[in-house]
PDB file of N, CA and C in Angstrom:
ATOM      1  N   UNK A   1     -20.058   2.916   5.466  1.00  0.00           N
ATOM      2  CA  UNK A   1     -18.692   3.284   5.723  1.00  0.00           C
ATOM      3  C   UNK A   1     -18.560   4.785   5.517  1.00  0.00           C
ATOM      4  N   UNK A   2     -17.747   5.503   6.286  1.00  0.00           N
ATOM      5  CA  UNK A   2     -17.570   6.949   6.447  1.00  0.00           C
ATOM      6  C   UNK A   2     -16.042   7.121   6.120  1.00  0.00           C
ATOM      7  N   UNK A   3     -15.763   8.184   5.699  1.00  0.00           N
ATOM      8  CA  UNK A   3     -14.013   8.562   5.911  1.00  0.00           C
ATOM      9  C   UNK A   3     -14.377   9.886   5.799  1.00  0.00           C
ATOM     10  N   UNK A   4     -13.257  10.163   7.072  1.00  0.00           N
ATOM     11  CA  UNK A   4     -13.264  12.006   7.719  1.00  0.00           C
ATOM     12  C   UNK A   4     -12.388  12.404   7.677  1.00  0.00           C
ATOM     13  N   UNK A   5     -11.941  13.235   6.971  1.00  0.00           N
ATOM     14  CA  UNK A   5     -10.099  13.888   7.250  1.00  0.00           C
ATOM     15  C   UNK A   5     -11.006  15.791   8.358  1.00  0.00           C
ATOM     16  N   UNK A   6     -10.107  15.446   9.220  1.00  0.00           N
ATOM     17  CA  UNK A   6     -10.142  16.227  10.430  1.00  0.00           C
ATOM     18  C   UNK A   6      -8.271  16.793   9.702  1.00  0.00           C
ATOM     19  N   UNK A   7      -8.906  18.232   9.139  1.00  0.00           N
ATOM     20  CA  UNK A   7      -7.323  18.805   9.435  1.00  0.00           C
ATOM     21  C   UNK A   7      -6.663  19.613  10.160  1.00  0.00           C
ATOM     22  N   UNK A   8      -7.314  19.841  10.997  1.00  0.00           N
ATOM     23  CA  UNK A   8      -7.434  20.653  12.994  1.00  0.00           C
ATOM     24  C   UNK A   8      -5.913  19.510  13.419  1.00  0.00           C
ATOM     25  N   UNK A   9      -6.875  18.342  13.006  1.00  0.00           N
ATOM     26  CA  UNK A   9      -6.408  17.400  14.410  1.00  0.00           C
ATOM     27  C   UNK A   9      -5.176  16.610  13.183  1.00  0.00           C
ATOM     28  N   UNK A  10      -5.406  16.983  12.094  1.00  0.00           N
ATOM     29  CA  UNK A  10      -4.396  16.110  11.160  1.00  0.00           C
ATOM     30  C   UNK A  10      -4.670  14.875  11.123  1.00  0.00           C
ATOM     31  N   UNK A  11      -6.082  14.687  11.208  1.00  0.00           N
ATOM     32  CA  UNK A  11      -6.285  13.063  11.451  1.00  0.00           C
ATOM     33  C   UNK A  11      -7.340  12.467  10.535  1.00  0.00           C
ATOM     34  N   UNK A  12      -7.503  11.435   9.907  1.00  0.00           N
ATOM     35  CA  UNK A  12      -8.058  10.885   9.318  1.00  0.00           C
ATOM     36  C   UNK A  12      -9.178   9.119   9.711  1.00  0.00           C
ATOM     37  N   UNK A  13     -10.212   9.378  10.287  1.00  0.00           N
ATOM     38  CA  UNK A  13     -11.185   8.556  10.725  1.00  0.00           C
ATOM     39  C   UNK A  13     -11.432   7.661   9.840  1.00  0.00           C
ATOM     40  N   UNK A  14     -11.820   6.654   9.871  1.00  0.00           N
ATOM     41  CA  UNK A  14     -12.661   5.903   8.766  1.00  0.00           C
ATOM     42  C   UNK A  14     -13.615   4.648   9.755  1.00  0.00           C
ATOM     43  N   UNK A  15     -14.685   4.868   9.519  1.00  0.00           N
ATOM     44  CA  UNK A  15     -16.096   4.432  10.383  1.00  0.00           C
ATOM     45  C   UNK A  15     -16.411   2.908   9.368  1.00  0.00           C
ATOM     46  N   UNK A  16     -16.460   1.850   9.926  1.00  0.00           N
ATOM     47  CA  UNK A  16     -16.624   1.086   8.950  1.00  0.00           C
ATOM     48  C   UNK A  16     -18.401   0.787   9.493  1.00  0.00           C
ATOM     49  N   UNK A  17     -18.092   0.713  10.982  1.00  0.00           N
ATOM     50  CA  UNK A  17     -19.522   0.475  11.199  1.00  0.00           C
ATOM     51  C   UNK A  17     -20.607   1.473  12.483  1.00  0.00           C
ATOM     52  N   UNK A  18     -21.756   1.772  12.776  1.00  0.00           N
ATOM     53  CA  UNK A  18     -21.903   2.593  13.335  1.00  0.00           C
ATOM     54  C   UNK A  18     -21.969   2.229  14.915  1.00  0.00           C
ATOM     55  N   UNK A  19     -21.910   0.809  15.098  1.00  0.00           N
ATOM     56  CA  UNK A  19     -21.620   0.269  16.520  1.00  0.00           C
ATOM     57  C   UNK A  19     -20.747   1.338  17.268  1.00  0.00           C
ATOM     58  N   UNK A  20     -21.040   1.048  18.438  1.00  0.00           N
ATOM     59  CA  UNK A  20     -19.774   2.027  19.276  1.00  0.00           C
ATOM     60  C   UNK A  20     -18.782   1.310  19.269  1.00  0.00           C
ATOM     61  N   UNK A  21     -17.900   1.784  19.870  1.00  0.00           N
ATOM     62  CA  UNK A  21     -16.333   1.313  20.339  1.00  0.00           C
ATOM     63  C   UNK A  21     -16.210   0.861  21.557  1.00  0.00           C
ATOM     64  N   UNK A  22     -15.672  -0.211  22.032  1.00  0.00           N
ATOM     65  CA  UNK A  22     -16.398  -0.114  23.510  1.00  0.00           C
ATOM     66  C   UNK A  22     -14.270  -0.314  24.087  1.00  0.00           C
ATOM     67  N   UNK A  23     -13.370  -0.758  22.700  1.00  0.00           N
ATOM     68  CA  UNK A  23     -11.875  -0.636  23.367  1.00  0.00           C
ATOM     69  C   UNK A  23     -11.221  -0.232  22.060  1.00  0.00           C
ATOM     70  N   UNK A  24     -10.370   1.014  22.423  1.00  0.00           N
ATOM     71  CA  UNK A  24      -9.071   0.925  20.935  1.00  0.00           C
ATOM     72  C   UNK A  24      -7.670   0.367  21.467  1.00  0.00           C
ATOM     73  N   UNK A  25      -7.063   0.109  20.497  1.00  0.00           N
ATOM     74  CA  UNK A  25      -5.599  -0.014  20.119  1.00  0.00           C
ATOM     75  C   UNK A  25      -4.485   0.539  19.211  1.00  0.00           C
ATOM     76  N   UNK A  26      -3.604   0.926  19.368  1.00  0.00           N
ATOM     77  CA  UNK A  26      -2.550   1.731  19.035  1.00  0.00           C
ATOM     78  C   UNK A  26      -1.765   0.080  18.400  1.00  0.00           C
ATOM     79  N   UNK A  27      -2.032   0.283  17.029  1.00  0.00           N
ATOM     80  CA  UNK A  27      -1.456  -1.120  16.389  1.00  0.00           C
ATOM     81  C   UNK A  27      -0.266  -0.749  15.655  1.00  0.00           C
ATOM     82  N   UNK A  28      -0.129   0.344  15.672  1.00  0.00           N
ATOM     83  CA  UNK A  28       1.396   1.052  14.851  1.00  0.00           C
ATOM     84  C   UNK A  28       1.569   2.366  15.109  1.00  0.00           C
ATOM     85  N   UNK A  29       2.303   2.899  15.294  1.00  0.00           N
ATOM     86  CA  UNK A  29       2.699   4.518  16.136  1.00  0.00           C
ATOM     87  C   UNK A  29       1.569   5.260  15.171  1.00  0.00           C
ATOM     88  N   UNK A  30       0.596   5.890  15.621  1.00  0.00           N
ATOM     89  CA  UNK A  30       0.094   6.831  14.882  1.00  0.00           C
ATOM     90  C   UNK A  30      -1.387   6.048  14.309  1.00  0.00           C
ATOM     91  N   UNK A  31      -1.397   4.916  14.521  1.00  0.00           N
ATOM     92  CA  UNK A  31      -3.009   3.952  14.023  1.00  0.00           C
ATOM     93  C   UNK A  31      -3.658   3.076  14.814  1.00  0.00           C
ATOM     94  N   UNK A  32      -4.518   3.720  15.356  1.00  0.00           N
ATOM     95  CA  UNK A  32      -5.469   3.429  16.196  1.00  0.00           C
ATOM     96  C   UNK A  32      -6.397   2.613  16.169  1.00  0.00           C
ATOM     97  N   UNK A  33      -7.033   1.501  16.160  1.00  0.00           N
ATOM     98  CA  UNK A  33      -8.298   0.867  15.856  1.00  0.00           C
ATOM     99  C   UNK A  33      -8.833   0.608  16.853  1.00  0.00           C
ATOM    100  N   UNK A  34     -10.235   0.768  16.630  1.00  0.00           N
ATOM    101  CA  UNK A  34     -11.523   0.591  17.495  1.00  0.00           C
ATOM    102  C   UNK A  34     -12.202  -0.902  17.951  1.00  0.00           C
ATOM    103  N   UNK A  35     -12.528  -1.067  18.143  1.00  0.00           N
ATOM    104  CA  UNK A  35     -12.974  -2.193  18.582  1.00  0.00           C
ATOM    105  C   UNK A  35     -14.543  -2.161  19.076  1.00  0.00           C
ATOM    106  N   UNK A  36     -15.797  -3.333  18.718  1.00  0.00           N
ATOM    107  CA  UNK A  36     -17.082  -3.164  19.682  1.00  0.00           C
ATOM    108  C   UNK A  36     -16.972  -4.155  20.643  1.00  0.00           C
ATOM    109  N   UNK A  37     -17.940  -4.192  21.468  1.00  0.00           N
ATOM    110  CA  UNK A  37     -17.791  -5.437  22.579  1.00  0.00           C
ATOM    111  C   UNK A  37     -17.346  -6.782  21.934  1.00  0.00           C
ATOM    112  N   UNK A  38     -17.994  -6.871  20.557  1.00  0.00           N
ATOM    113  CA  UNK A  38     -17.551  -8.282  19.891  1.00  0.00           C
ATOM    114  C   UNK A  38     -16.484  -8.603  19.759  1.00  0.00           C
ATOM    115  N   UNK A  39     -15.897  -7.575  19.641  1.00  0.00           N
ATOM    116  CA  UNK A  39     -13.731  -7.942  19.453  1.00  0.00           C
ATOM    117  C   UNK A  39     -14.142  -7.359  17.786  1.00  0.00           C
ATOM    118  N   UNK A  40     -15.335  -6.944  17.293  1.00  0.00           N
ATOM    119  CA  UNK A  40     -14.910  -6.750  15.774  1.00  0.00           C
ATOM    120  C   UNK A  40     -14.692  -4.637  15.334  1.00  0.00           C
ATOM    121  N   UNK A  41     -13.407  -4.676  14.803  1.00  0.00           N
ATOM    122  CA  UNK A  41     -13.641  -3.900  14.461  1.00  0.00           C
ATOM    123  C   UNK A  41     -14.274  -3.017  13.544  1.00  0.00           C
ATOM    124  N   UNK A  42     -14.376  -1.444  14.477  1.00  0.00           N
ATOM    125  CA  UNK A  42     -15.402  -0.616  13.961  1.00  0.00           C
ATOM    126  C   UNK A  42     -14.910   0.515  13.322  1.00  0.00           C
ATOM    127  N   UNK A  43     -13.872   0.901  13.651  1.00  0.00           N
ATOM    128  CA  UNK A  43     -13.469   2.209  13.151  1.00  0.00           C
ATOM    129  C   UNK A  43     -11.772   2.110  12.964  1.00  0.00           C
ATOM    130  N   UNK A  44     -10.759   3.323  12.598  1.00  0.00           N
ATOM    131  CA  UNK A  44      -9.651   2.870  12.085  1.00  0.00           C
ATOM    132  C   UNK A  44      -9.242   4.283  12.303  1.00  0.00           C
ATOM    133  N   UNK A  45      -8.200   4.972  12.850  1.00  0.00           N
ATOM    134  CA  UNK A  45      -7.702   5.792  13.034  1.00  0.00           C
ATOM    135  C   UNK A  45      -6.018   6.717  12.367  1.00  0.00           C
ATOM    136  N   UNK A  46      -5.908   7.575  11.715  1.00  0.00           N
ATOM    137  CA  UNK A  46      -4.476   7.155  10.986  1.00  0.00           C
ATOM    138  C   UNK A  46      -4.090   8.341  11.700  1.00  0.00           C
ATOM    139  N   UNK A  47      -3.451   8.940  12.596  1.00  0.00           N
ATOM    140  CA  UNK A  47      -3.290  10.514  13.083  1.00  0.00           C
ATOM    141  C   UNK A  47      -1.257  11.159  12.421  1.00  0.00           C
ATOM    142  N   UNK A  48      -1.406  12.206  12.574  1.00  0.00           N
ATOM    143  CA  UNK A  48      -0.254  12.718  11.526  1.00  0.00           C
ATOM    144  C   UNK A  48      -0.328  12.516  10.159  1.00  0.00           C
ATOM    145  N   UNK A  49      -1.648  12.740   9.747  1.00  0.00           N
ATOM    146  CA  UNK A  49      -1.961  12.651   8.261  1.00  0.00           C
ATOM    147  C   UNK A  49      -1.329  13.585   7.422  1.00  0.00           C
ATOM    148  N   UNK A  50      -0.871  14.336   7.562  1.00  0.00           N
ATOM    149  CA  UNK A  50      -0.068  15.672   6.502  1.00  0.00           C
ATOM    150  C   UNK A  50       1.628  15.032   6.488  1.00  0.00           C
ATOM    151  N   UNK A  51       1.788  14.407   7.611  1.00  0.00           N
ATOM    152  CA  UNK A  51       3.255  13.929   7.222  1.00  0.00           C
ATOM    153  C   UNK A  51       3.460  12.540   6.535  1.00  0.00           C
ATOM    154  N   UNK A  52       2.302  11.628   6.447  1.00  0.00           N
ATOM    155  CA  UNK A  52       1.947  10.579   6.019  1.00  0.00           C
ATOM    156  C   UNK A  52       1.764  10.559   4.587  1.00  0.00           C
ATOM    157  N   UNK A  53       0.357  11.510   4.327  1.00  0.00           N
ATOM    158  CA  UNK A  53       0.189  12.029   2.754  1.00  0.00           C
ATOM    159  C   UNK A  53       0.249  13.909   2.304  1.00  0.00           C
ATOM    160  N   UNK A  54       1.439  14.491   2.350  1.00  0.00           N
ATOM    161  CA  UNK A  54       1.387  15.533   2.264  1.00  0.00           C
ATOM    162  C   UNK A  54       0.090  15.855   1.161  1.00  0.00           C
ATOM    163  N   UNK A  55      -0.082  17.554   1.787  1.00  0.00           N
ATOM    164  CA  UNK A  55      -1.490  17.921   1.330  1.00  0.00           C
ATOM    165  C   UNK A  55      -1.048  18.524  -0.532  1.00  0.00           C
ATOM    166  N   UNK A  56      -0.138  18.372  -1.034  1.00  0.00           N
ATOM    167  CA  UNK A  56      -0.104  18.598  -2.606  1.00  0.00           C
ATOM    168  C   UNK A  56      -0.088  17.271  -3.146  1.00  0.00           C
ATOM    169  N   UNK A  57      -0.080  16.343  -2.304  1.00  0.00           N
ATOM    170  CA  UNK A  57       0.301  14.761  -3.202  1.00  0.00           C
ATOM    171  C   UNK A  57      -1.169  13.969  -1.962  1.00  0.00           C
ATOM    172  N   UNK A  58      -2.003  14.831  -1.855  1.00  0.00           N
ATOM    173  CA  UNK A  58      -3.344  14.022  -1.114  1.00  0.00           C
ATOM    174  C   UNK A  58      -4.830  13.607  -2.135  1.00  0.00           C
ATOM    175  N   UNK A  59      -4.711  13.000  -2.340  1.00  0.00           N
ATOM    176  CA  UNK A  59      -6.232  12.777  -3.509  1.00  0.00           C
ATOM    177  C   UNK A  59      -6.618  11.604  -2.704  1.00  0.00           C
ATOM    178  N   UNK A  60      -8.124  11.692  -2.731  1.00  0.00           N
ATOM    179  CA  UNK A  60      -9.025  10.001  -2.825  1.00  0.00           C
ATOM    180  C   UNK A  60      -9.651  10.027  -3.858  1.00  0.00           C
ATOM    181  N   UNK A  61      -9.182   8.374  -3.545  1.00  0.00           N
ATOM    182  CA  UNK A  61     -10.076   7.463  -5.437  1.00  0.00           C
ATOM    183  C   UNK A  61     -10.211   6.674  -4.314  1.00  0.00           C
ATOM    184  N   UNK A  62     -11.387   5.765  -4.693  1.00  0.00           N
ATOM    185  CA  UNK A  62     -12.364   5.172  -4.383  1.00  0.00           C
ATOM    186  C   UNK A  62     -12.614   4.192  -5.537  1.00  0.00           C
ATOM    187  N   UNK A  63     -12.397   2.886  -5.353  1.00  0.00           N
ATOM    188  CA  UNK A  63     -12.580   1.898  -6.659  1.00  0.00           C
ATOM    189  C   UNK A  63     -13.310   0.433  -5.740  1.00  0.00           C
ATOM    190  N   UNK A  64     -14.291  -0.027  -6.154  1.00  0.00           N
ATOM    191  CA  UNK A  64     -14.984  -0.990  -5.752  1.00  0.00           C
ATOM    192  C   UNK A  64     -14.270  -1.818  -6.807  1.00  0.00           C
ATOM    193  N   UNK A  65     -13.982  -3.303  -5.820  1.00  0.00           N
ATOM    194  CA  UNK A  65     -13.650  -4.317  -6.637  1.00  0.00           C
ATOM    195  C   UNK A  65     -14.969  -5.295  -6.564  1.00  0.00           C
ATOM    196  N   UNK A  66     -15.129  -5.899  -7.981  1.00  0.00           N
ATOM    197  CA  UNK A  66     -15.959  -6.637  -7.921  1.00  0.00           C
ATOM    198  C   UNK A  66     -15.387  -8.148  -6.840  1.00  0.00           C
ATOM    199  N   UNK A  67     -16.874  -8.551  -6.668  1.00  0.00           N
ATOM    200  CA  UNK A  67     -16.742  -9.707  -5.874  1.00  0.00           C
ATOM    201  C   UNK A  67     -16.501 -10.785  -7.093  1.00  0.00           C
ATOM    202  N   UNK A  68     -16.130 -12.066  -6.613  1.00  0.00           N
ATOM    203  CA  UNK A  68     -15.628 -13.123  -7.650  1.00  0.00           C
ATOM    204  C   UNK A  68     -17.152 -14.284  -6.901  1.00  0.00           C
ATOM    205  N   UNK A  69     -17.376 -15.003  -7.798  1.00  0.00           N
ATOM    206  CA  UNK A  69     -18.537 -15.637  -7.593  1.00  0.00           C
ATOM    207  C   UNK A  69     -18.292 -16.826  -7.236  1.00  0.00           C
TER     208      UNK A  69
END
């Protein structure tokens, strides 16, 4: 998994897998998802990222939840 903040484009990528995309969708004004031939998605698009998470209130945390057995 990848995550890209593009701040050119104000946009924020996140690659879950390295398959191509072969269709996207616009699933909410501004969020894009990818799609491979399988119908599964691959990638995730969030664009207008500075008005979404302004850049003084922008941090990543990153927390793995454990799996339950």
């Amino acid at each position: 998994m990848k995550l890209k903040v593009d701040q050119q484009a104000d946009a924020l990528y996140l690659t879950l897998t390295e398959a191509p995309a072969s269709r996207s969708e616009e699933i909410s004004p501004g969020i894009i998802v990818d799609y491979n031939d399988q119908d599964r998605v691959v990638g995730i698009e969030m664009l207008y990222l500075s008005k979404r998470a302004p850049a003084v209130e922008m941090r990543l945390l990153f927390e793995s939840v454990p799996q339950s057995g």
